[in-house]
Every structure is written in C-alpha cells, then in structure tokens.
Protein backbone atom coordinates (compact mmCIF):
# COMPACT_ATOMS: atom_id res chain seq x y z
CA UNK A 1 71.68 -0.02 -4.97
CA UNK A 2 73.07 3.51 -6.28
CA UNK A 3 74.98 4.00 -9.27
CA UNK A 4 76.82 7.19 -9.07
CA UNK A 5 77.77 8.38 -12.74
CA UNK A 6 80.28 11.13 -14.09
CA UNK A 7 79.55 14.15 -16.64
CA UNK A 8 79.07 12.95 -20.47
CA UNK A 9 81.35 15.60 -21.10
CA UNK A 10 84.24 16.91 -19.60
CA UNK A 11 87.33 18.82 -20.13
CA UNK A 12 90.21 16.00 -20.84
CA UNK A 13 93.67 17.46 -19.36
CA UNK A 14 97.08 15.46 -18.28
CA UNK A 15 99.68 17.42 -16.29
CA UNK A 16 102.35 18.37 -18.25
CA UNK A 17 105.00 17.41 -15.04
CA UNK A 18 104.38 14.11 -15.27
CA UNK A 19 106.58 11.73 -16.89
CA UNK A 20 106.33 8.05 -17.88
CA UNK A 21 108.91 6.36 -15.18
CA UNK A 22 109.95 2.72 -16.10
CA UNK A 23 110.73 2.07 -12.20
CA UNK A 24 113.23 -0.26 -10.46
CA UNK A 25 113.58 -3.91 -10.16
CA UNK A 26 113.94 -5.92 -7.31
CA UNK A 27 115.48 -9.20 -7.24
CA UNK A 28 113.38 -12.37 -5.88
CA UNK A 29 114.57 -14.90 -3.65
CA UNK A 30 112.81 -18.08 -4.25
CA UNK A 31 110.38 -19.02 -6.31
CA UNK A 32 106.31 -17.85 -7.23
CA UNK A 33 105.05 -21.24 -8.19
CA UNK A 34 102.68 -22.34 -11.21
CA UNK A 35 102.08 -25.32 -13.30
CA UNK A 36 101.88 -26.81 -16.28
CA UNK A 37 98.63 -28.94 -16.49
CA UNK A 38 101.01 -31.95 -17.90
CA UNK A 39 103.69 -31.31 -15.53
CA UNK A 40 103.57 -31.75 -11.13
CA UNK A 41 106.71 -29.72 -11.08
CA UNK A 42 106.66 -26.16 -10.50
CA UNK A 43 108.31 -23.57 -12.19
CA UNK A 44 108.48 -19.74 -11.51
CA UNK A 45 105.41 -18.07 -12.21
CA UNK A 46 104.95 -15.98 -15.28
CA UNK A 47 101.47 -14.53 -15.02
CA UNK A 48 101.39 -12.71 -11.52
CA UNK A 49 97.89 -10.99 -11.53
CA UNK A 50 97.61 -9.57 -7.80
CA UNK A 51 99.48 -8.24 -4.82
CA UNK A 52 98.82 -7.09 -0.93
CA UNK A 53 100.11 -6.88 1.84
CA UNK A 54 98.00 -7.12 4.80
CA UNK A 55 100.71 -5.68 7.07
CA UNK A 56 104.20 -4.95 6.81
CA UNK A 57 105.58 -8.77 7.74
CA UNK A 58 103.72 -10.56 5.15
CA UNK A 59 102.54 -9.92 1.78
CA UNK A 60 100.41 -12.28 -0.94
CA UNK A 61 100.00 -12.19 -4.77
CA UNK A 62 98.91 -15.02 -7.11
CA UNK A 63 99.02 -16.74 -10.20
CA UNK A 64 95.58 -16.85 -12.26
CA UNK A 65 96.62 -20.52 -13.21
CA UNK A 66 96.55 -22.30 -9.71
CA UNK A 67 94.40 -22.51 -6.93
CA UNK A 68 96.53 -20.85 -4.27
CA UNK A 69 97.96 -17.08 -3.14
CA UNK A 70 101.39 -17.64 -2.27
CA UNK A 71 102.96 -15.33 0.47
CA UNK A 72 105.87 -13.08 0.25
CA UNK A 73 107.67 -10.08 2.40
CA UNK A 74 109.76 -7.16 0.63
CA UNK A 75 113.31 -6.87 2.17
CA UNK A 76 114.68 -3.89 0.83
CA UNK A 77 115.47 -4.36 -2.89
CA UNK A 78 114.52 -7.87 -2.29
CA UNK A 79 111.42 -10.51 -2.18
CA UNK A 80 111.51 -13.27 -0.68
CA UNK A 81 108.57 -15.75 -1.22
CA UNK A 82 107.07 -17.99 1.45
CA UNK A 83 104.65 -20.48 1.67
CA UNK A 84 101.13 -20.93 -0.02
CA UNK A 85 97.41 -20.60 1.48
CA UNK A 86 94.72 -22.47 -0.82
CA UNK A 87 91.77 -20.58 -1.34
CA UNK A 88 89.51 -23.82 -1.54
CA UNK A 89 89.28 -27.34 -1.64
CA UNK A 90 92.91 -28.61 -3.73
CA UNK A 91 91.49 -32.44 -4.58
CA UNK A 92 94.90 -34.54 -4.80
CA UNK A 93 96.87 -33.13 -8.08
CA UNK A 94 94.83 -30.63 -8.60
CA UNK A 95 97.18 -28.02 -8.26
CA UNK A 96 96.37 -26.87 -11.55
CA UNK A 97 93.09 -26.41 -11.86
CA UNK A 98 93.51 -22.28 -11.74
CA UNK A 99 90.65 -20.23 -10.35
CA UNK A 100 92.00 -17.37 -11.91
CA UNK A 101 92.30 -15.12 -8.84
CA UNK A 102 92.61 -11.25 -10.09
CA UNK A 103 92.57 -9.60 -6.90
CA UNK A 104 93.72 -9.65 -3.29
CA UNK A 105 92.95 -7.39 -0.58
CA UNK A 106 92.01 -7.61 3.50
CA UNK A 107 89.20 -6.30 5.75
CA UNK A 108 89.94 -7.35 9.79
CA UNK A 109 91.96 -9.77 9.74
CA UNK A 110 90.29 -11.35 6.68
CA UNK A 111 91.50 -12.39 3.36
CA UNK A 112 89.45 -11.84 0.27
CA UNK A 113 91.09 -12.68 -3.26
CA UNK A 114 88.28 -12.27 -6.06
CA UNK A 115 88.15 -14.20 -9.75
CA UNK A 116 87.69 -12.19 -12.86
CA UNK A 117 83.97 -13.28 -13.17
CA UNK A 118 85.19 -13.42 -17.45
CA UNK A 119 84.49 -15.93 -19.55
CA UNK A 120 87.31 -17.90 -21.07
CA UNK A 121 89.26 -15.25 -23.72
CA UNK A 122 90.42 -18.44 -25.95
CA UNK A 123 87.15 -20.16 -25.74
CA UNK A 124 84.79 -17.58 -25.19
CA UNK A 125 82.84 -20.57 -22.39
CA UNK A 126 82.30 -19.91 -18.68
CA UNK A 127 84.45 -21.20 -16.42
CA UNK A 128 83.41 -22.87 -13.64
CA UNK A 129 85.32 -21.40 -10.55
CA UNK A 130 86.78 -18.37 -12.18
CA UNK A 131 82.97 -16.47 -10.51
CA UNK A 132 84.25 -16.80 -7.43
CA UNK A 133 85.09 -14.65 -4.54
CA UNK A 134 87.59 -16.26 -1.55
CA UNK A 135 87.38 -14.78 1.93
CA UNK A 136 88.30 -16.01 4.98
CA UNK A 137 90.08 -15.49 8.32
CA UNK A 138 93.99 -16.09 8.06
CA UNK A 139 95.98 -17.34 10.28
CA UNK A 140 99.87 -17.99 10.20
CA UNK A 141 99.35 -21.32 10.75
CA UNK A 142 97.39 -22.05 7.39
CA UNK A 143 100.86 -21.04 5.30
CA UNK A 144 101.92 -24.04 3.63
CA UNK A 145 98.82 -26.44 4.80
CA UNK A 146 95.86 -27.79 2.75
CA UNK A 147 94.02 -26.23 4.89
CA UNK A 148 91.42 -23.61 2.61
CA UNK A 149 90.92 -19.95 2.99
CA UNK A 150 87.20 -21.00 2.56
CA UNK A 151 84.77 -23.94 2.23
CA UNK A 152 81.90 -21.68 0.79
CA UNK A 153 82.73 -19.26 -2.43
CA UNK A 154 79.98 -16.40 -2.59
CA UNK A 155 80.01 -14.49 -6.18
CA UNK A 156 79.02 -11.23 -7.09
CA UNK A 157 77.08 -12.50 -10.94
CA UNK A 158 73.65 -11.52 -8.36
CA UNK A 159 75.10 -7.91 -7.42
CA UNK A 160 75.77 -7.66 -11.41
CA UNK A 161 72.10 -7.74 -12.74
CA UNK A 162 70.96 -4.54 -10.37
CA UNK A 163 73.07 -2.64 -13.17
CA UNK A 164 72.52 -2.65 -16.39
CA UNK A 165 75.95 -2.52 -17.82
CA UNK A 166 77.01 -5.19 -16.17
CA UNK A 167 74.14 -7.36 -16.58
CA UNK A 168 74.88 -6.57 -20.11
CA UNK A 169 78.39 -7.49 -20.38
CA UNK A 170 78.15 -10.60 -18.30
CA UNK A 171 79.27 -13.49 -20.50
CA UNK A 172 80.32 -11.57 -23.56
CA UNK A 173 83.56 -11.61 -24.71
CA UNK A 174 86.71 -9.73 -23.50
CA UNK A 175 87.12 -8.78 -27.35
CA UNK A 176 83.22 -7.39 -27.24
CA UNK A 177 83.50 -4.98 -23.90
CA UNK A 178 82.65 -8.11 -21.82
CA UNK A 179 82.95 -8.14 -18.28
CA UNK A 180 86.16 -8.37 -16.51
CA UNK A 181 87.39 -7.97 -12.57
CA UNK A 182 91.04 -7.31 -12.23
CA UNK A 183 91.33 -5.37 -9.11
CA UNK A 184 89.89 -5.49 -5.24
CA UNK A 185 90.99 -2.59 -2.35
CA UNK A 186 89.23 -2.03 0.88
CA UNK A 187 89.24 1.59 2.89
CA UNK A 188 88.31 0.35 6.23
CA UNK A 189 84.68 -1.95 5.57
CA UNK A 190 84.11 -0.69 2.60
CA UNK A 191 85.05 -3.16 -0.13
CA UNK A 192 85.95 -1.91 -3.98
CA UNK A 193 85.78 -4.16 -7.19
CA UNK A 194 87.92 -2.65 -10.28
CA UNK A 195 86.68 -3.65 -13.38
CA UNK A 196 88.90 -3.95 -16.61
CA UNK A 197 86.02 -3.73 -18.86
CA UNK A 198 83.13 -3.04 -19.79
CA UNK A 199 84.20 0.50 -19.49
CA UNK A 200 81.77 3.20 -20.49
CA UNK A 201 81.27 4.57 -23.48
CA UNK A 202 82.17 7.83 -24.53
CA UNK A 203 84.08 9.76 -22.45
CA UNK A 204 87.57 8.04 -20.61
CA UNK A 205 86.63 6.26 -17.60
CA UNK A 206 85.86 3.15 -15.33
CA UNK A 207 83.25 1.46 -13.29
CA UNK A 208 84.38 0.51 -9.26
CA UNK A 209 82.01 -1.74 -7.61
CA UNK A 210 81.53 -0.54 -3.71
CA UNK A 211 79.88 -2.95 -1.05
CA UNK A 212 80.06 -3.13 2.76
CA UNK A 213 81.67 -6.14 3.88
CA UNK A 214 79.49 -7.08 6.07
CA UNK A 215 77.00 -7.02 3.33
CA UNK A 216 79.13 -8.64 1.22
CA UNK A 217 79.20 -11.59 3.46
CA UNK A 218 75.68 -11.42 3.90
CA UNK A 219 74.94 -11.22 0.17
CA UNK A 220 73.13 -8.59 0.26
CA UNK A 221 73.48 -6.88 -3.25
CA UNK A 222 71.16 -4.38 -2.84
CA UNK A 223 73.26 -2.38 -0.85
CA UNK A 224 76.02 -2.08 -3.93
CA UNK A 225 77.23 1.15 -5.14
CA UNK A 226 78.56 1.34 -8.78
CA UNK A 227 80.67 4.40 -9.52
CA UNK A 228 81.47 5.42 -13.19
CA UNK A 229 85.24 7.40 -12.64
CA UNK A 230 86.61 10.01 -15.19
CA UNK A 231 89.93 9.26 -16.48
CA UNK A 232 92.01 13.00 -17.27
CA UNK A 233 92.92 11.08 -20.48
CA UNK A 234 92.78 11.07 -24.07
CA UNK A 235 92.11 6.76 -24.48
CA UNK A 236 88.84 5.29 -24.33
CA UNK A 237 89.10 1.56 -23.22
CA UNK A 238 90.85 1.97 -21.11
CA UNK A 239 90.30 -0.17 -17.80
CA UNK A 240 91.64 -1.07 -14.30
CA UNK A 241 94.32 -3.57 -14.32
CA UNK A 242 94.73 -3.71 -10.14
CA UNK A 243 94.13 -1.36 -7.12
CA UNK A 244 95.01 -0.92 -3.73
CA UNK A 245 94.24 1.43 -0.92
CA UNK A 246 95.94 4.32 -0.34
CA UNK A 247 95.37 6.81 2.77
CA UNK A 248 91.31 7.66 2.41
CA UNK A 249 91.95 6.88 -1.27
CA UNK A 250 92.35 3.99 -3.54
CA UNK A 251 95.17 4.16 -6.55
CA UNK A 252 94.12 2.78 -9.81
CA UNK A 253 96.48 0.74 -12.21
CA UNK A 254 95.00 1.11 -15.72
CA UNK A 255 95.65 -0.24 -18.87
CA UNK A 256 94.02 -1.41 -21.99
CA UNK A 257 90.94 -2.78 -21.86
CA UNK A 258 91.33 -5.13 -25.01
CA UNK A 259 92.28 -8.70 -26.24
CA UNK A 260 93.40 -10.46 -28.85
CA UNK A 261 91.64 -12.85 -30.98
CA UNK A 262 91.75 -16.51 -30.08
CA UNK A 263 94.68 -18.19 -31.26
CA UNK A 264 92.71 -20.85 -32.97
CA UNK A 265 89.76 -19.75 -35.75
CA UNK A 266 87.09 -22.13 -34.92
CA UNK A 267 86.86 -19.80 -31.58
CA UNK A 268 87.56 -16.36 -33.27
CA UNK A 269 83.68 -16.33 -34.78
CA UNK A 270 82.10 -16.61 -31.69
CA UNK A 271 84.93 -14.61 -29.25
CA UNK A 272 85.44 -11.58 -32.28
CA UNK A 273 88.62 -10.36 -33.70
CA UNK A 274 91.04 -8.30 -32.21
CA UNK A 275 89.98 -5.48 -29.71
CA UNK A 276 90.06 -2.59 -30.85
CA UNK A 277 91.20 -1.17 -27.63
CA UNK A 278 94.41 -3.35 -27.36
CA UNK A 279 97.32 -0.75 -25.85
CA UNK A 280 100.59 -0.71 -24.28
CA UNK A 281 100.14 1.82 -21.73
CA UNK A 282 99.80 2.07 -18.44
CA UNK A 283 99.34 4.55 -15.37
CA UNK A 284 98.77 5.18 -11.67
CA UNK A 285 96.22 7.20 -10.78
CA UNK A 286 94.38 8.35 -7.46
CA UNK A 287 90.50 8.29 -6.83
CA UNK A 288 88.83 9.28 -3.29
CA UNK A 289 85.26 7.21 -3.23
CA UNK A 290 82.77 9.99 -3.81
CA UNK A 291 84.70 11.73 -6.27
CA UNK A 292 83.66 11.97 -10.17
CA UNK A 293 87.69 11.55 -11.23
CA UNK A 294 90.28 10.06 -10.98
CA UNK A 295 93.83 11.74 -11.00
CA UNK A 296 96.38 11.02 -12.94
CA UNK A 297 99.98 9.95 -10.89
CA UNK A 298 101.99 9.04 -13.25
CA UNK A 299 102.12 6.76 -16.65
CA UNK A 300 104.85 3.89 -15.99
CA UNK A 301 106.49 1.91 -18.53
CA UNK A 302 106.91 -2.22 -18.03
CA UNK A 303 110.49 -2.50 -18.97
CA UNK A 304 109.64 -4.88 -22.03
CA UNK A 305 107.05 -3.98 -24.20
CA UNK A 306 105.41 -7.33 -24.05
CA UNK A 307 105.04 -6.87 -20.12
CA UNK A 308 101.53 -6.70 -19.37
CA UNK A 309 101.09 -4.57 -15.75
CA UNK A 310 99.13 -6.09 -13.23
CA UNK A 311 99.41 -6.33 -9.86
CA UNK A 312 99.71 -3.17 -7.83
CA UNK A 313 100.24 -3.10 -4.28
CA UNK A 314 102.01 -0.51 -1.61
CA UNK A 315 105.51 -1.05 -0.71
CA UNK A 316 105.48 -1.57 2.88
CA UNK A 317 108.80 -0.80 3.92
CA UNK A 318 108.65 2.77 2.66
CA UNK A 319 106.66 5.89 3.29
CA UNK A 320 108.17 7.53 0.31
CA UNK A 321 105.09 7.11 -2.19
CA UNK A 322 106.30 3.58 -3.20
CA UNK A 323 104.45 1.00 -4.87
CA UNK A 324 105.50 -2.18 -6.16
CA UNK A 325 104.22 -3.58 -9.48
CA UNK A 326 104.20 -6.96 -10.52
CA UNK A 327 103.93 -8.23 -14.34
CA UNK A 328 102.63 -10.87 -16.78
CA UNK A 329 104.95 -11.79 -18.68
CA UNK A 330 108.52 -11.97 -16.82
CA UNK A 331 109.28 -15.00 -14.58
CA UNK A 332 107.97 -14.29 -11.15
CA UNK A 333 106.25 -11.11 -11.95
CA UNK A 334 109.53 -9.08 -12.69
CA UNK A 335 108.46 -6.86 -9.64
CA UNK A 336 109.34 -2.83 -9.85
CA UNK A 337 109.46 -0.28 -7.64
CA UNK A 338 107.84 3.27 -8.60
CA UNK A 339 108.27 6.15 -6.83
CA UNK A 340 106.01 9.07 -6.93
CA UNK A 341 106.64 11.46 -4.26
CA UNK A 342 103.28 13.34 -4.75
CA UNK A 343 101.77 10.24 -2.73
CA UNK A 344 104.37 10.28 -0.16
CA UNK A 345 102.87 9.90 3.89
C-alpha cells in the first residue's frame, strides 16, 4: 500500500497554444439501448458513461442505467452498434435494474467495466450493485447471449479503507466531496481507477487508484498504489470524468467534480445543496504513472452546454492523436472526434 502525493504548492501554468476545440461528430448507425423502468422497449441511450476498444474490430461503452456494455466499431465518420454482453446475472425483465457501470477497459483478453462505488446522488442511500467491479474473459460468442461477463463481482470498498481519504469519503454525498469512480485504463497489468471526487484539497488535482491485475483478482489490496496528480490549472474540484491508455501514458478527461441538489427536498437535508464545484468545463490531459502532473492537452467544448463529457476512449482507426468522446445528455452519446496532434503515434 503506497500513496504517492504531489507538492502542497506549486506553480499553476496553462499553455497559452492551446485552445478549447468543440470537435466533430460522427453519425451512429443503430441504436445504444436503455430503458425506462416502466417501459420493455428500448430507446437510444442518453447517458453514455464509458468507452474502449479492446482492439481495432470491436469497441464497448455503456449506459449507467442497464446491466449490459453494448458493443460497437468506428467506421470512419461512422458507429455502428452491435450486440450486448451482460456483465452479470439479467433475472427475466430485469433489463433495468442499472449497475451503473462508469468504466471499461481490458487486460489479456479480459474485460473489466467498474461501478462508481457512489451512493445514490437523489437519495443519498447505497446502492446495492453500483460497488461492483465486472471482469471476465470475452469471447465473440457471448455478444448478444445471456450469457454474463461474470458470476462473481469483487469490489474495491476493502482497497478504500488502507487510505484515508477514501475511507473518508466512502458513503458521503457527491454534493459533500463523496466518493466517486468514473474512469478505468490499464498500461499492460497494471490497472488504474480515476476518481471524480473526493479530489484533494488545496491545490488542483486528482487521486488514480493503481493495482496489479493479478492482485486485483486476487484481492489483494495491500498491494494498491494511490497517486494524488497535479492539475496545471486554476479550478479546484475538479475530477476525472473517464480515462484511457495512451502509449506508456494514460489521458485524463476531467470535469467538475460537483452535483446538484436532489430534485426533491425531503432528500436535499441529508444529500446537501448544490456543489459548490458544479462547472461546465472540460479537458484532456496526459499523465505517465510515476509522474507528480498531469499535462494539460487541450480543453474541449461539448457542443451543447448541457452536455455532460464522459466517456473517453482512442479512436482506433487513426494514428493522428484522435480520441472519441461520448456524452450524457444527447441520444446515443452524441460521439465527437478531437484531434490533438501533440498525441499523434
């Protein structure tokens, strides 16, 4: 167990070259599926929360409100969408019952999709299978069976009390700096966990869970690694939003750390009001594991302001610094190519 920390203080700079870019949209053929909990018909999924590709013929990303991924491949300035792979035991019109799945990545032929480990932001209650992580070996044949990813969930709430931030923030509300996953990247074995919040105090920056996977299989949580990474920028709460491996590197998408109050008071006492760290910002930025910062890529603009960035993935079909960016908000993600050349191969 190591937690590697940056500087309290440190000099805050963003490159004066780099521009917000509001990126290009591809079209999708098809349909990314979710549900209504009073309605067995699908529509086209407005909450996309995580995309990867585990090689260049097939992609995944997911819906926080089901209890599927649902695969994909990029064809140009196209998507076309495929067929599902449940992560877990689907009883019979259960469809809906979301595990809300915040992260997808792959280690050897494995699939791994992890939950946000958050309590309920409306609620402010526990959910029962949103502490979950989903790995597995995947095979073509499981696309579009009810055949499960897994039989046996593992979480990481035992990894989170040998740090005391986490420990801390487990259970507490969104609203109140409480603990949030929305990102997982591997770089080779080595497994990474992106955290939305808590996010330190102080100084900009972000906490990245590292394990083995090996020893993430093995649940052994003593061999986790929790880095605290400097953000070059002038926001606090700030927090990652999705990641995904790049080179030796991992790139970061960040973005507010905050929340709004529950919709309905009887739930706003016990959740808090409004973050104070809600923001409509977002960027790309670069962080090599054993480095104290992060750079910054680029800030990117959704193309409506109520567009929430989430899922970040590579584009596979280009070696041009490409990454593809899918969105809450916009039916079916309203993915967008962004191209930053100083990532190119």
């Amino acid at each position: 167990m190591r937690l590697a920390l940056f500087p309290l203080v440190f000099a805050v700079s963003v490159p004066s070259f780099v521009l917000s870019d509001t990126g290009q949209s591809l079209d999708v053929r098809g349909q990314f599926d979710e549900y209504a909990k009073d309605d067995p018909v699908p529509f086209a999924a407005q909450n996309l929360s995580a995309a990867h590709c585990p090689s260049v013929d097939i992609c995944f990303t997911a819906s926080d409100e089901v209890r599927f991924i649902q695969s994909f491949r990029v064809d140009g300035d196209e998507i076309e969408t495929g067929g599902r792979v449940y992560l877990w035991d689907t009883p019979k019109g259960r469809d809906t019952d979301e595990l809300d799945v915040e992260g997808i990545t792959s280690v050897n032929g494995h699939l791994i999709a992890v939950g946000s480990h958050s309590v309920s932001r409306q609620k402010c209650k526990v959910r029962e299978h949103n502490e979950q992580i989903y790995i597995g070996s995947f095979h073509a044949a499981q696309l579009g069976s009810s055949s499960p990813l897994t039989a046996t969930p593992i979480s990481l709430r035992p990894a989170f009390a040998n740090f005391d931030i986490l420990r801390a923030s487990f259970n507490e509300p969104l609203q109140q700096n409480g603990l949030n996953i929305e990102g997982v990247a591997a770089i080779g074995e080595q497994v990474f966990f992106g955290f939305r919040a808590p996010f330190p105090e102080g100084a900009a920056g972000v906490f990245i869970l590292q394990i083995g996977f090996d020893a993430l299989l093995a649940q052994d949580w003593d061999a986790a690694e929790l880095h605290r990474v400097a953000l070059n920028s002038t926001h606090g709460g700030r927090g990652i939003r999705g990641m995904e491996q790049w080179g030796d590197s991992l790139i970061l998408l960040v973005g507010d750390a905050g929340a709004k109050a529950p919709r309905k008071k009887k739930h706003e006492k016990k959740c808090g009001g409004d973050s104070p760290h809600l923001m409509d910002d977002y960027a790309i930025y670069r962080w090599k594991p054993g480095s104290m910062a992060a750079e910054l890529v680029s800030q990117i603009e959704p193309k409506k302001r109520k567009w929430k960035a989430e899922g970040l993935m590579r584009d596979p079909t280009r070696s041009d610094g490409s990454v593809l960016v899918f969105f809450d908000g916009p039916d079916n993600g309203g993915p967008r190519r962004f191209t930053f050349p100083a990532l190119a191969d």
